[in-house]
PDB file of N, CA and C in Angstrom:
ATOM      1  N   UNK A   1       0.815  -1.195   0.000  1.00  0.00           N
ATOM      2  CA  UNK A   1       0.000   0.000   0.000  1.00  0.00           C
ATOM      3  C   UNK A   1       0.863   1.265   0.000  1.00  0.00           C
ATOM      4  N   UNK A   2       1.995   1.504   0.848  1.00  0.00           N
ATOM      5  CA  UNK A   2       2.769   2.366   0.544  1.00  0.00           C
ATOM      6  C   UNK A   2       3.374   2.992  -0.499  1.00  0.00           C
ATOM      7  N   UNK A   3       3.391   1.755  -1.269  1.00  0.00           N
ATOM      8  CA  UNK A   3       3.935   2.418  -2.729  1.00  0.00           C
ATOM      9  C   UNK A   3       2.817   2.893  -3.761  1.00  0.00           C
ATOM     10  N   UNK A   4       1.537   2.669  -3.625  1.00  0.00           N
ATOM     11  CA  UNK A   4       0.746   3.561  -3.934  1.00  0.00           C
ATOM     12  C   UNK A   4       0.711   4.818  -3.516  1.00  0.00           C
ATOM     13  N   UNK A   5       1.319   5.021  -2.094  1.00  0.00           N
ATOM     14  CA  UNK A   5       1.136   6.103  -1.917  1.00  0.00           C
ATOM     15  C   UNK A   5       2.036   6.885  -2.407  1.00  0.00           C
ATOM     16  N   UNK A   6       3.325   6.339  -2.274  1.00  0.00           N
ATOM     17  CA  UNK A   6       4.501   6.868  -2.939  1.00  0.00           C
ATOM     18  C   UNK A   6       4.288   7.687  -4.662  1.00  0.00           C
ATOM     19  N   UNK A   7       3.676   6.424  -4.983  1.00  0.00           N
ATOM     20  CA  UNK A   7       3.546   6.562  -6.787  1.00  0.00           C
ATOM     21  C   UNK A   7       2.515   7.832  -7.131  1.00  0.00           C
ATOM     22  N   UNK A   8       1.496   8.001  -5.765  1.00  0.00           N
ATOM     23  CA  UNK A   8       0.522   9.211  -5.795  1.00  0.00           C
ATOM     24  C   UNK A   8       1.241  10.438  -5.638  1.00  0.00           C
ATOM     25  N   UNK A   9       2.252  10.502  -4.418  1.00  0.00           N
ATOM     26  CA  UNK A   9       2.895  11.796  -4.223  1.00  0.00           C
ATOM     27  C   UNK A   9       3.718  11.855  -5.759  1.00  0.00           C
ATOM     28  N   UNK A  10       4.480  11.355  -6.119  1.00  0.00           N
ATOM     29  CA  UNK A  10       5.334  11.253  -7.012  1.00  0.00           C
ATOM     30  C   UNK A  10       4.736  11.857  -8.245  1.00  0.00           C
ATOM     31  N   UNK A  11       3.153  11.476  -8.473  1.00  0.00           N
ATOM     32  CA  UNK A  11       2.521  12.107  -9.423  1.00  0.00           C
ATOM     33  C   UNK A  11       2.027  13.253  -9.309  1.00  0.00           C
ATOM     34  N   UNK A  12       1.471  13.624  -8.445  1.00  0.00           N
ATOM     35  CA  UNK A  12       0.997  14.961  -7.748  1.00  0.00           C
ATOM     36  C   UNK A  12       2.034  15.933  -7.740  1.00  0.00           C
ATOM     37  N   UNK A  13       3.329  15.841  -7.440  1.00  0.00           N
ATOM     38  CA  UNK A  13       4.169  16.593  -7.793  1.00  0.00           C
ATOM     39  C   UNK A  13       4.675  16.343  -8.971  1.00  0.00           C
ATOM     40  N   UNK A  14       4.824  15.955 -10.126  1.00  0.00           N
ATOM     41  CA  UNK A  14       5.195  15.710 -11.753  1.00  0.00           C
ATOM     42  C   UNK A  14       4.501  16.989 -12.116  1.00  0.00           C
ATOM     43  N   UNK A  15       2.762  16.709 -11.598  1.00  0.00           N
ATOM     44  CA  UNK A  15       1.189  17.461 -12.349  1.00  0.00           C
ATOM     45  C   UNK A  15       1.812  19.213 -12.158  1.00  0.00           C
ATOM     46  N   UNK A  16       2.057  19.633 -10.770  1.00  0.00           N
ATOM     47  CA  UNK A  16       2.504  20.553 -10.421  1.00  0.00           C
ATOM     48  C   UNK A  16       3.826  21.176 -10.735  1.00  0.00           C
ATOM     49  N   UNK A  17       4.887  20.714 -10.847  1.00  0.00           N
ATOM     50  CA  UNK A  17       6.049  20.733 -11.648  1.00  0.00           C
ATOM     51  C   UNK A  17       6.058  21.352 -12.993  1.00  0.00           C
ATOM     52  N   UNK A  18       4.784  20.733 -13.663  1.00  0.00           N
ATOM     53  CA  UNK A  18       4.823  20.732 -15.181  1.00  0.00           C
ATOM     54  C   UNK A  18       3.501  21.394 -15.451  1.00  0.00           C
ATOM     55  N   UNK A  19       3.130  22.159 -14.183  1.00  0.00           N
ATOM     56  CA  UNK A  19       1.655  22.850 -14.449  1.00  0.00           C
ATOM     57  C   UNK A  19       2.184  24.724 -15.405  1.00  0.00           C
ATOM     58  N   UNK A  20       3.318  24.486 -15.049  1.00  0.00           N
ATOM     59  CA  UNK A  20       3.375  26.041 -15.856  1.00  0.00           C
ATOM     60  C   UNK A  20       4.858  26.191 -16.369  1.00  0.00           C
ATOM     61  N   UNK A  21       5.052  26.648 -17.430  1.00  0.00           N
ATOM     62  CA  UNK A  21       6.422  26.734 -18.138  1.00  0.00           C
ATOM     63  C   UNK A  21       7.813  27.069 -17.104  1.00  0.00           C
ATOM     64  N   UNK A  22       7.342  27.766 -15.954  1.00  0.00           N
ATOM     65  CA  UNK A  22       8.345  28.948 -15.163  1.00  0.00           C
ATOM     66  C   UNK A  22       8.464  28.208 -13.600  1.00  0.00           C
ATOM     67  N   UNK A  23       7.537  27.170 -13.862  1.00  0.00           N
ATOM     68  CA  UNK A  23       7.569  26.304 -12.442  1.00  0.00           C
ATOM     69  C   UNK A  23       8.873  26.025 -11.273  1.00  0.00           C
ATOM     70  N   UNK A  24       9.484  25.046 -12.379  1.00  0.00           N
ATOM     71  CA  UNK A  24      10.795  24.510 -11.812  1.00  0.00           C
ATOM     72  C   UNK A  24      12.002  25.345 -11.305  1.00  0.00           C
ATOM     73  N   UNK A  25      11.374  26.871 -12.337  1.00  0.00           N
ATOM     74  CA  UNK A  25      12.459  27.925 -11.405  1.00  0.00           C
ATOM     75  C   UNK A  25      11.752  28.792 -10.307  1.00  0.00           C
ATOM     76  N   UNK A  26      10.603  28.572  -9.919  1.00  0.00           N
ATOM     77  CA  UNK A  26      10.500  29.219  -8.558  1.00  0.00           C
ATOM     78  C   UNK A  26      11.142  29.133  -7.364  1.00  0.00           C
ATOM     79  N   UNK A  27      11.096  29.554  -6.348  1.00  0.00           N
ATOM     80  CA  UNK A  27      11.972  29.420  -5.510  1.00  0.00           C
ATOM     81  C   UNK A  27      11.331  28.711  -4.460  1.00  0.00           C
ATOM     82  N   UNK A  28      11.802  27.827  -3.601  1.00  0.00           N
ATOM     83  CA  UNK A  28      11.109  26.951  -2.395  1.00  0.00           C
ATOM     84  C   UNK A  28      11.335  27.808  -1.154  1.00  0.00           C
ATOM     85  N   UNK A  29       9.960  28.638  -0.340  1.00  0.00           N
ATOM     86  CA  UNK A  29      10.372  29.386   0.906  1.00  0.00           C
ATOM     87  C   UNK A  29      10.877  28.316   1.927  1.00  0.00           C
ATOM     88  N   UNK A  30      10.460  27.018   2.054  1.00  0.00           N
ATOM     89  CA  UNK A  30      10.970  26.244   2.940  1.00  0.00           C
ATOM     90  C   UNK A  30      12.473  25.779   3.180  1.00  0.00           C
ATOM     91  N   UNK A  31      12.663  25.796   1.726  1.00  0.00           N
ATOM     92  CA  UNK A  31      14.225  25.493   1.501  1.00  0.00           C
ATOM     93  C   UNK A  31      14.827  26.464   0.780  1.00  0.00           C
ATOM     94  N   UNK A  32      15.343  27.271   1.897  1.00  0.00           N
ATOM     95  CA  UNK A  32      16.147  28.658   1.227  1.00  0.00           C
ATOM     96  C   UNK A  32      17.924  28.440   0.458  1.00  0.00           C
ATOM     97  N   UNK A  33      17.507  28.926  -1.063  1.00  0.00           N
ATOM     98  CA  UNK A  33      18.163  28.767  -1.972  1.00  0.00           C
ATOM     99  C   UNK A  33      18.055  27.773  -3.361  1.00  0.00           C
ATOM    100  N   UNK A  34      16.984  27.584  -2.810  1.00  0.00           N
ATOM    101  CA  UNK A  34      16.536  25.714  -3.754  1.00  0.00           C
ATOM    102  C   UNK A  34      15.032  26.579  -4.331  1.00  0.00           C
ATOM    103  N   UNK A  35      15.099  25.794  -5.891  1.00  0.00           N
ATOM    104  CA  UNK A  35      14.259  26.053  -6.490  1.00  0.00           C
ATOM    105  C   UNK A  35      13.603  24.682  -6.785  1.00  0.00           C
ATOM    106  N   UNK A  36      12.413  25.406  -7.423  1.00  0.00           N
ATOM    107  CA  UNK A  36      11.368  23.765  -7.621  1.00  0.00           C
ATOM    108  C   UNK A  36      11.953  22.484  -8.027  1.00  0.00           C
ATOM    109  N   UNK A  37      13.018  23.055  -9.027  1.00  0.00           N
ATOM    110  CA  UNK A  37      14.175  21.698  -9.808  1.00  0.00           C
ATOM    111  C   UNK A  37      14.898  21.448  -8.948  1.00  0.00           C
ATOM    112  N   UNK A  38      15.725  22.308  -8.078  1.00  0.00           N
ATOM    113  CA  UNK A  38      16.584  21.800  -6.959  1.00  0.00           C
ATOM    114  C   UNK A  38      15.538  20.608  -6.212  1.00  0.00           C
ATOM    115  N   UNK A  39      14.507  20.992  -5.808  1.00  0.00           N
ATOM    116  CA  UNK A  39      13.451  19.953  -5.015  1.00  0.00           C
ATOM    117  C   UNK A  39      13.498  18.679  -5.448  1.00  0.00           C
ATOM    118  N   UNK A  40      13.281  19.195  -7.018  1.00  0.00           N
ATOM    119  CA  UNK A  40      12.946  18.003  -7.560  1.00  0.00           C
ATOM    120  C   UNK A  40      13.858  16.714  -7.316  1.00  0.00           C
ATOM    121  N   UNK A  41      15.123  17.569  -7.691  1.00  0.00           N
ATOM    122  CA  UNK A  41      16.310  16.817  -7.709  1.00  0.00           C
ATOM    123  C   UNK A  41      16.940  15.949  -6.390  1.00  0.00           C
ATOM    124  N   UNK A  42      16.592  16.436  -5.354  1.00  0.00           N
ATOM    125  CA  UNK A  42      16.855  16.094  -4.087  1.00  0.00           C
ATOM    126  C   UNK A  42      15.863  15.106  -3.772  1.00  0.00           C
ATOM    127  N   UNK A  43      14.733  15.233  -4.126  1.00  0.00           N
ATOM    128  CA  UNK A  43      13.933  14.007  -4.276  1.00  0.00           C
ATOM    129  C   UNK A  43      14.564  12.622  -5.155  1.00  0.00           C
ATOM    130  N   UNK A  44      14.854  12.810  -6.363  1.00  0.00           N
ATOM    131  CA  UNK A  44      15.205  11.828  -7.135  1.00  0.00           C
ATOM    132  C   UNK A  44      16.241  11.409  -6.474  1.00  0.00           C
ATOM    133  N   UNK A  45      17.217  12.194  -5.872  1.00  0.00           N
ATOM    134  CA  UNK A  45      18.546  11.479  -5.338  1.00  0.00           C
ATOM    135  C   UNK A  45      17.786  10.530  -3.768  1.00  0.00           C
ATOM    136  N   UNK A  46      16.862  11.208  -3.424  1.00  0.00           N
ATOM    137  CA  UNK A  46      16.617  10.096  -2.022  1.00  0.00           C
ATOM    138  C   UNK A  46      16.071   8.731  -2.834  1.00  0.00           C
ATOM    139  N   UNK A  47      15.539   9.026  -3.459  1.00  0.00           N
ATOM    140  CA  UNK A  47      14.615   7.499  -4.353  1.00  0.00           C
ATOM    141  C   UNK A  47      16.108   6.767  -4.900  1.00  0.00           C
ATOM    142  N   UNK A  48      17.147   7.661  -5.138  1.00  0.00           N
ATOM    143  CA  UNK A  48      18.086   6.687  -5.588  1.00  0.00           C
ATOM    144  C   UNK A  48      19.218   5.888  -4.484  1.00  0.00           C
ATOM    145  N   UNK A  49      19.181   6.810  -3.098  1.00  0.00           N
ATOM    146  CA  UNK A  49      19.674   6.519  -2.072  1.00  0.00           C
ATOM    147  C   UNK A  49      18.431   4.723  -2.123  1.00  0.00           C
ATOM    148  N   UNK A  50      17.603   4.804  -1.896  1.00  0.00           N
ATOM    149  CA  UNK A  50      16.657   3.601  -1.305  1.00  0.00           C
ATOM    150  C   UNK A  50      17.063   2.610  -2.393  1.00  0.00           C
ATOM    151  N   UNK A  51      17.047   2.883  -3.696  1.00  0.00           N
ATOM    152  CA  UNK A  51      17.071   2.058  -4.914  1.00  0.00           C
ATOM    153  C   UNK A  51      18.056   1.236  -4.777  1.00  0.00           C
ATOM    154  N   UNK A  52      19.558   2.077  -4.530  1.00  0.00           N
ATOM    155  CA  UNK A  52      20.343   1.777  -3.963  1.00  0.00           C
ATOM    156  C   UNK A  52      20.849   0.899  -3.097  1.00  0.00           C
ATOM    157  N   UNK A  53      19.919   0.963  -1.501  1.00  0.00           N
ATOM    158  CA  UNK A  53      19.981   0.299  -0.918  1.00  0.00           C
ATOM    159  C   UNK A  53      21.043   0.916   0.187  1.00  0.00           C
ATOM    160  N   UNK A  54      21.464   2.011  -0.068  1.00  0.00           N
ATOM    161  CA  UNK A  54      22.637   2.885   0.802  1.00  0.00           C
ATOM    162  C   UNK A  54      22.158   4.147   1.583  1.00  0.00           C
ATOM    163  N   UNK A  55      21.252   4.488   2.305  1.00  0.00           N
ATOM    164  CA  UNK A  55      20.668   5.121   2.490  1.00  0.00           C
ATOM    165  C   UNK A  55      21.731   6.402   3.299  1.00  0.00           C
ATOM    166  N   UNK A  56      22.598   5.971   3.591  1.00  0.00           N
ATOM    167  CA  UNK A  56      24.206   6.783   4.491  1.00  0.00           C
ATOM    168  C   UNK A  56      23.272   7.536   5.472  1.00  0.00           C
ATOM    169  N   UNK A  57      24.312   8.411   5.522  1.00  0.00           N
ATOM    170  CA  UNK A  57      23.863   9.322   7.035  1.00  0.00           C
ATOM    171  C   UNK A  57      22.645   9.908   6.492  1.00  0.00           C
ATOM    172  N   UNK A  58      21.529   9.982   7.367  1.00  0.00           N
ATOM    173  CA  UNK A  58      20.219  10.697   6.978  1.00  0.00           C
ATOM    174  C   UNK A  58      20.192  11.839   7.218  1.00  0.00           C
ATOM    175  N   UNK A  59      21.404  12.328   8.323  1.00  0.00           N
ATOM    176  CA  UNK A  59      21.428  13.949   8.906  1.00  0.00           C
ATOM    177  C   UNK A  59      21.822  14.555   7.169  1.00  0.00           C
ATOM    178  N   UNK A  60      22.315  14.079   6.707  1.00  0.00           N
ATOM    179  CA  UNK A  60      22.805  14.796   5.391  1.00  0.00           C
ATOM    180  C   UNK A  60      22.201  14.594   4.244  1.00  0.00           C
ATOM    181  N   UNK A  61      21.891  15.761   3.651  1.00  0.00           N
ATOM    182  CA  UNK A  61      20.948  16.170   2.694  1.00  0.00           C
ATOM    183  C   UNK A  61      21.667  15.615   1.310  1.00  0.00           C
ATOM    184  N   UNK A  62      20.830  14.641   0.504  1.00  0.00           N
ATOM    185  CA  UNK A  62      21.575  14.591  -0.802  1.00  0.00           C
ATOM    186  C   UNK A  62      21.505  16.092  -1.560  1.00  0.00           C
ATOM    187  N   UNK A  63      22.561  16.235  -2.134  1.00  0.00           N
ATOM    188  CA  UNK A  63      22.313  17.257  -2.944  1.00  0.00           C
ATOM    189  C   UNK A  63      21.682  17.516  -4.430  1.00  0.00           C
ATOM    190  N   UNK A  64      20.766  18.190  -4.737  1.00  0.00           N
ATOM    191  CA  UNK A  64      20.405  17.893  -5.916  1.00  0.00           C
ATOM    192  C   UNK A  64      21.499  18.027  -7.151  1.00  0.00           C
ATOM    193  N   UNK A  65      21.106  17.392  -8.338  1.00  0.00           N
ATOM    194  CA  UNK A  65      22.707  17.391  -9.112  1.00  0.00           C
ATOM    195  C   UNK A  65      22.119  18.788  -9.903  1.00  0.00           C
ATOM    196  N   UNK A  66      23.485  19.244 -10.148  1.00  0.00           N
ATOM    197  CA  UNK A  66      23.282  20.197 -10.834  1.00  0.00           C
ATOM    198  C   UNK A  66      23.065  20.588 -12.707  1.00  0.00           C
ATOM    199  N   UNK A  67      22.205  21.768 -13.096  1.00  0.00           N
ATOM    200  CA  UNK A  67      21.957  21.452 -14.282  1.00  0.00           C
ATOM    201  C   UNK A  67      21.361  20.820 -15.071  1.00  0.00           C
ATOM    202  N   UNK A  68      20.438  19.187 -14.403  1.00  0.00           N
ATOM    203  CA  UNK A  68      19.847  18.519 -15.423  1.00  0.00           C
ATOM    204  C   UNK A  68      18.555  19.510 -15.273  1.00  0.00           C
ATOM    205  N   UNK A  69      18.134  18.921 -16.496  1.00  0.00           N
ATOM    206  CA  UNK A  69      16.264  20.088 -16.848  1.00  0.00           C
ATOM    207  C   UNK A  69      15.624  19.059 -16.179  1.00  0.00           C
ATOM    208  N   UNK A  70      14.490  19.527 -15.710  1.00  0.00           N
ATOM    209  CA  UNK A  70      13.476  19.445 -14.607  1.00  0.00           C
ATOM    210  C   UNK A  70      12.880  17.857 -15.472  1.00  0.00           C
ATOM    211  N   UNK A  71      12.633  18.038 -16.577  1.00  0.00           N
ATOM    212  CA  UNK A  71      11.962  17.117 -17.281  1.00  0.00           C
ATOM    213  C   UNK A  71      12.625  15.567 -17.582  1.00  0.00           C
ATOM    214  N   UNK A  72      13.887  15.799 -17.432  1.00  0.00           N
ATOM    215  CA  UNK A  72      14.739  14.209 -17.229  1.00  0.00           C
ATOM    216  C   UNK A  72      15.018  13.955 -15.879  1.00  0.00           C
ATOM    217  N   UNK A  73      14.296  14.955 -14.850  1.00  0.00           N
ATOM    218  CA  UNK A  73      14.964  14.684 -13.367  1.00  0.00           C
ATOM    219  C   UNK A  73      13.200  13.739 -13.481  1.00  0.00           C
ATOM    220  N   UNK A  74      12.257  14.045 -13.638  1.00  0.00           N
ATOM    221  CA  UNK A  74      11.270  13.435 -13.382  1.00  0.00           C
ATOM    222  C   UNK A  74      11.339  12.279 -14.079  1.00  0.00           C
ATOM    223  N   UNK A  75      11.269  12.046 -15.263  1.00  0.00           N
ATOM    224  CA  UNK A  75      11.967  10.758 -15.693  1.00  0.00           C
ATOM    225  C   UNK A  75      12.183   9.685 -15.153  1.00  0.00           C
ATOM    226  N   UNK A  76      13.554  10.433 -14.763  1.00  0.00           N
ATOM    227  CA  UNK A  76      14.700   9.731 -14.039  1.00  0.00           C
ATOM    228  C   UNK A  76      13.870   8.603 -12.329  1.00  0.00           C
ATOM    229  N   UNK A  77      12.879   9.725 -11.842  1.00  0.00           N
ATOM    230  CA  UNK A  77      12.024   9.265 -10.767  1.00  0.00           C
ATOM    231  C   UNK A  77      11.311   8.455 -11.436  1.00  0.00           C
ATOM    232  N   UNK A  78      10.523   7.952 -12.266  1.00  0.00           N
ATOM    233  CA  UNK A  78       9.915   7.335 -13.028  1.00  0.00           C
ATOM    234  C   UNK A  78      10.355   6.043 -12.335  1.00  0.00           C
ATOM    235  N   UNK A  79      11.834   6.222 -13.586  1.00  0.00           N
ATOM    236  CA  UNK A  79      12.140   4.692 -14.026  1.00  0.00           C
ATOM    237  C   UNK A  79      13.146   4.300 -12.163  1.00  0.00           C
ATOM    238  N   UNK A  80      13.428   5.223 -11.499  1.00  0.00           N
ATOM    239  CA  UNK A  80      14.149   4.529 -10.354  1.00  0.00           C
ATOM    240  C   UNK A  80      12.637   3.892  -9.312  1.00  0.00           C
ATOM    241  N   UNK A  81      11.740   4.552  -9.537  1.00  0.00           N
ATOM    242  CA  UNK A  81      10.619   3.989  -8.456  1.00  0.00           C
ATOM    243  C   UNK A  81      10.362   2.525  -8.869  1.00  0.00           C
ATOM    244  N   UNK A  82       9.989   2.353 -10.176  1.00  0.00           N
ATOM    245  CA  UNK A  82      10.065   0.990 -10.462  1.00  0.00           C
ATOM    246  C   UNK A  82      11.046   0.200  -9.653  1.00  0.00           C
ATOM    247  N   UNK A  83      12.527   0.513  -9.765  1.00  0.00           N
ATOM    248  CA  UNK A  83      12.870  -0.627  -8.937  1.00  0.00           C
ATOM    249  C   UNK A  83      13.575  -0.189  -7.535  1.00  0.00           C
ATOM    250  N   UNK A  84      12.625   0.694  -7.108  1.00  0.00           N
ATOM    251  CA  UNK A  84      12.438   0.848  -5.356  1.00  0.00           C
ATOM    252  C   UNK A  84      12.116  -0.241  -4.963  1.00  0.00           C
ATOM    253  N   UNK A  85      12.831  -1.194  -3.949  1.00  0.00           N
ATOM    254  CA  UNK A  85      12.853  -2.539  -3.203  1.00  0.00           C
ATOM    255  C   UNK A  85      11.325  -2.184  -2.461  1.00  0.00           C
ATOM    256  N   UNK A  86      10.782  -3.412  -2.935  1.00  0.00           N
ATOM    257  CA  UNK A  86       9.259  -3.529  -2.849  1.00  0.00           C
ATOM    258  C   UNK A  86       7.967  -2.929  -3.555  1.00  0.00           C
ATOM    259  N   UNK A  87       8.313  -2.210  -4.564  1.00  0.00           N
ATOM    260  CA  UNK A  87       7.741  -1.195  -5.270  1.00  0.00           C
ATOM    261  C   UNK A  87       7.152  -2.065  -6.414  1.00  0.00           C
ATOM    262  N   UNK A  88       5.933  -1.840  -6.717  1.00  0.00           N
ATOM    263  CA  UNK A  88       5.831  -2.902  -7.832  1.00  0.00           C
ATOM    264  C   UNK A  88       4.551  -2.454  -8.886  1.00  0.00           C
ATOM    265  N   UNK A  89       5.151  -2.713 -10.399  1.00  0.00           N
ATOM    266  CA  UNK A  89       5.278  -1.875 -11.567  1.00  0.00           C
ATOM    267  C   UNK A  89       3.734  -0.960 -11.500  1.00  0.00           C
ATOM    268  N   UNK A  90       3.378  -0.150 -12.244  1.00  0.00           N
ATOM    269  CA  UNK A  90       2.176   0.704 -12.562  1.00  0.00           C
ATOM    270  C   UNK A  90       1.389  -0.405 -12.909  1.00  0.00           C
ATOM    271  N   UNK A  91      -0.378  -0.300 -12.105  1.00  0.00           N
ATOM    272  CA  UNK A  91      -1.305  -1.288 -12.164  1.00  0.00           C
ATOM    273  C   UNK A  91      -1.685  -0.994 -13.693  1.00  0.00           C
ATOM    274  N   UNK A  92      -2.574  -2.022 -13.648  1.00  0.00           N
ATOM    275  CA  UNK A  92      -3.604  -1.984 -14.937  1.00  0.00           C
ATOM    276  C   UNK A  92      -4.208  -1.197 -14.970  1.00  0.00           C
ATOM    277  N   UNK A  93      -4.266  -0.046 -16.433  1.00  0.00           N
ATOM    278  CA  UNK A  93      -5.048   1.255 -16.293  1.00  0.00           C
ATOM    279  C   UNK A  93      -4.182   2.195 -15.921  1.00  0.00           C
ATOM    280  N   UNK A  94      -3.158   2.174 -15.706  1.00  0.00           N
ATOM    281  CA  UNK A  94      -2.365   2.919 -15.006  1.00  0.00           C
ATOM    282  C   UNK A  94      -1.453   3.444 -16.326  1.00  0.00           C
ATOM    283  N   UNK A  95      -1.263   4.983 -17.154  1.00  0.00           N
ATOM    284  CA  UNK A  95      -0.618   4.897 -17.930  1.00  0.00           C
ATOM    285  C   UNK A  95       0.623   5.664 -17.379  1.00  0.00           C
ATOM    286  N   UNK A  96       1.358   4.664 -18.310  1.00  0.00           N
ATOM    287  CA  UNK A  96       2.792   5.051 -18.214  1.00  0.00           C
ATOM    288  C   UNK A  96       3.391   6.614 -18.282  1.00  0.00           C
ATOM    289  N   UNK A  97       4.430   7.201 -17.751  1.00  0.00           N
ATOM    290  CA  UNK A  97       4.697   8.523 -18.150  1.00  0.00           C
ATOM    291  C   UNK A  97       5.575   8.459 -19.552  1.00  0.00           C
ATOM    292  N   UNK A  98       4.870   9.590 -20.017  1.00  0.00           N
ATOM    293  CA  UNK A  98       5.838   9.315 -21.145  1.00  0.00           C
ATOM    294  C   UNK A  98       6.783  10.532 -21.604  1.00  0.00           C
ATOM    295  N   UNK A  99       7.559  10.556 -21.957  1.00  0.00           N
ATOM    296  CA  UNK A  99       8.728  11.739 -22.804  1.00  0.00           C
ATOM    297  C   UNK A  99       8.038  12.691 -23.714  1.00  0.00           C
ATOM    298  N   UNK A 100       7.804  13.904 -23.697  1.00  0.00           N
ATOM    299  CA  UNK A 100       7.663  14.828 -24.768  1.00  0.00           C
ATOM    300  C   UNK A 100       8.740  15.577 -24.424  1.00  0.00           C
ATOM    301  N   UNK A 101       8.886  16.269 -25.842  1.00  0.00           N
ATOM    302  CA  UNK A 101      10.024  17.471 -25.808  1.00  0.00           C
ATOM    303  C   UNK A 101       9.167  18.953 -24.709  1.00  0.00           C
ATOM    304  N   UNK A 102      10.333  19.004 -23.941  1.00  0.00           N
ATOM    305  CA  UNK A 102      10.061  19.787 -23.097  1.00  0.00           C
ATOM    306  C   UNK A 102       9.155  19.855 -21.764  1.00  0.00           C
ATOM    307  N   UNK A 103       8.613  18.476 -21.378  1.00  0.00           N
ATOM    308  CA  UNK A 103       7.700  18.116 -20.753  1.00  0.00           C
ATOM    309  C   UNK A 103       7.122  17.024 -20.454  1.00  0.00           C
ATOM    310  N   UNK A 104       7.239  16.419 -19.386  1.00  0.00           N
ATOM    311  CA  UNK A 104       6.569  15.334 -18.720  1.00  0.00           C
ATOM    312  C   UNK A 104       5.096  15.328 -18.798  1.00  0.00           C
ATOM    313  N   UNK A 105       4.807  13.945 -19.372  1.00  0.00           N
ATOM    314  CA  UNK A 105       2.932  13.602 -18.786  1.00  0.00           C
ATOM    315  C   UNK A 105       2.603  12.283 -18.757  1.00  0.00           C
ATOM    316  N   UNK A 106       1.996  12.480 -17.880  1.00  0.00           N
ATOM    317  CA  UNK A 106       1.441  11.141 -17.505  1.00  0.00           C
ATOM    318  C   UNK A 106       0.122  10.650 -17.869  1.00  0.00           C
TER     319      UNK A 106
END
């Protein structure tokens, strides 16, 4: 059940991400200096910490990588949730995300 829930947040933020051209560069008041892509990115790196299986010190923040576009960082979450240990593939009915130029949709 968790990873439904996972796969819900994961989408809910894609929808929002990709709700407006100027998104990914807003700025996060919670996390001062980090923009929506920085978020993004720091997300994808924890999904890759678990994927992994290395989760290291938790006091320390992965850093988001720098420079990739917002639209291969989501991607990138895509295809690592799939093989998040215990995570298991998009149900029936469930469509896949797919690649457009310039933009994620699901």
């Amino acid at each position: 059940m968790h990873h439904l829930t996972y796969r819900a947040c994961r989408e809910n933020i894609t929808r929002l991400v990709t709700s407006g051209p100027s998104v990914a560069d807003l700025l996060v008041p919670a996390c001062p200096g980090w923009s929506v892509r920085d978020l993004v990115g720091h997300l994808v790196q924890v999904c890759r910490m678990a994927v992994d299986e290395e989760p290291g010190d938790i006091s320390e923040l992965p850093s988001p990588p720098p420079g990739v576009p917002v639209d291969e960082l989501l991607l990138s979450w895509v295809e690592l949730e799939e093989t998040v240990p215990g995570a298991r593939p998009c149900g029936r009915g469930a469509a896949p995300v797919k690649r457009r130029p310039g933009r994620i949709v699901s």
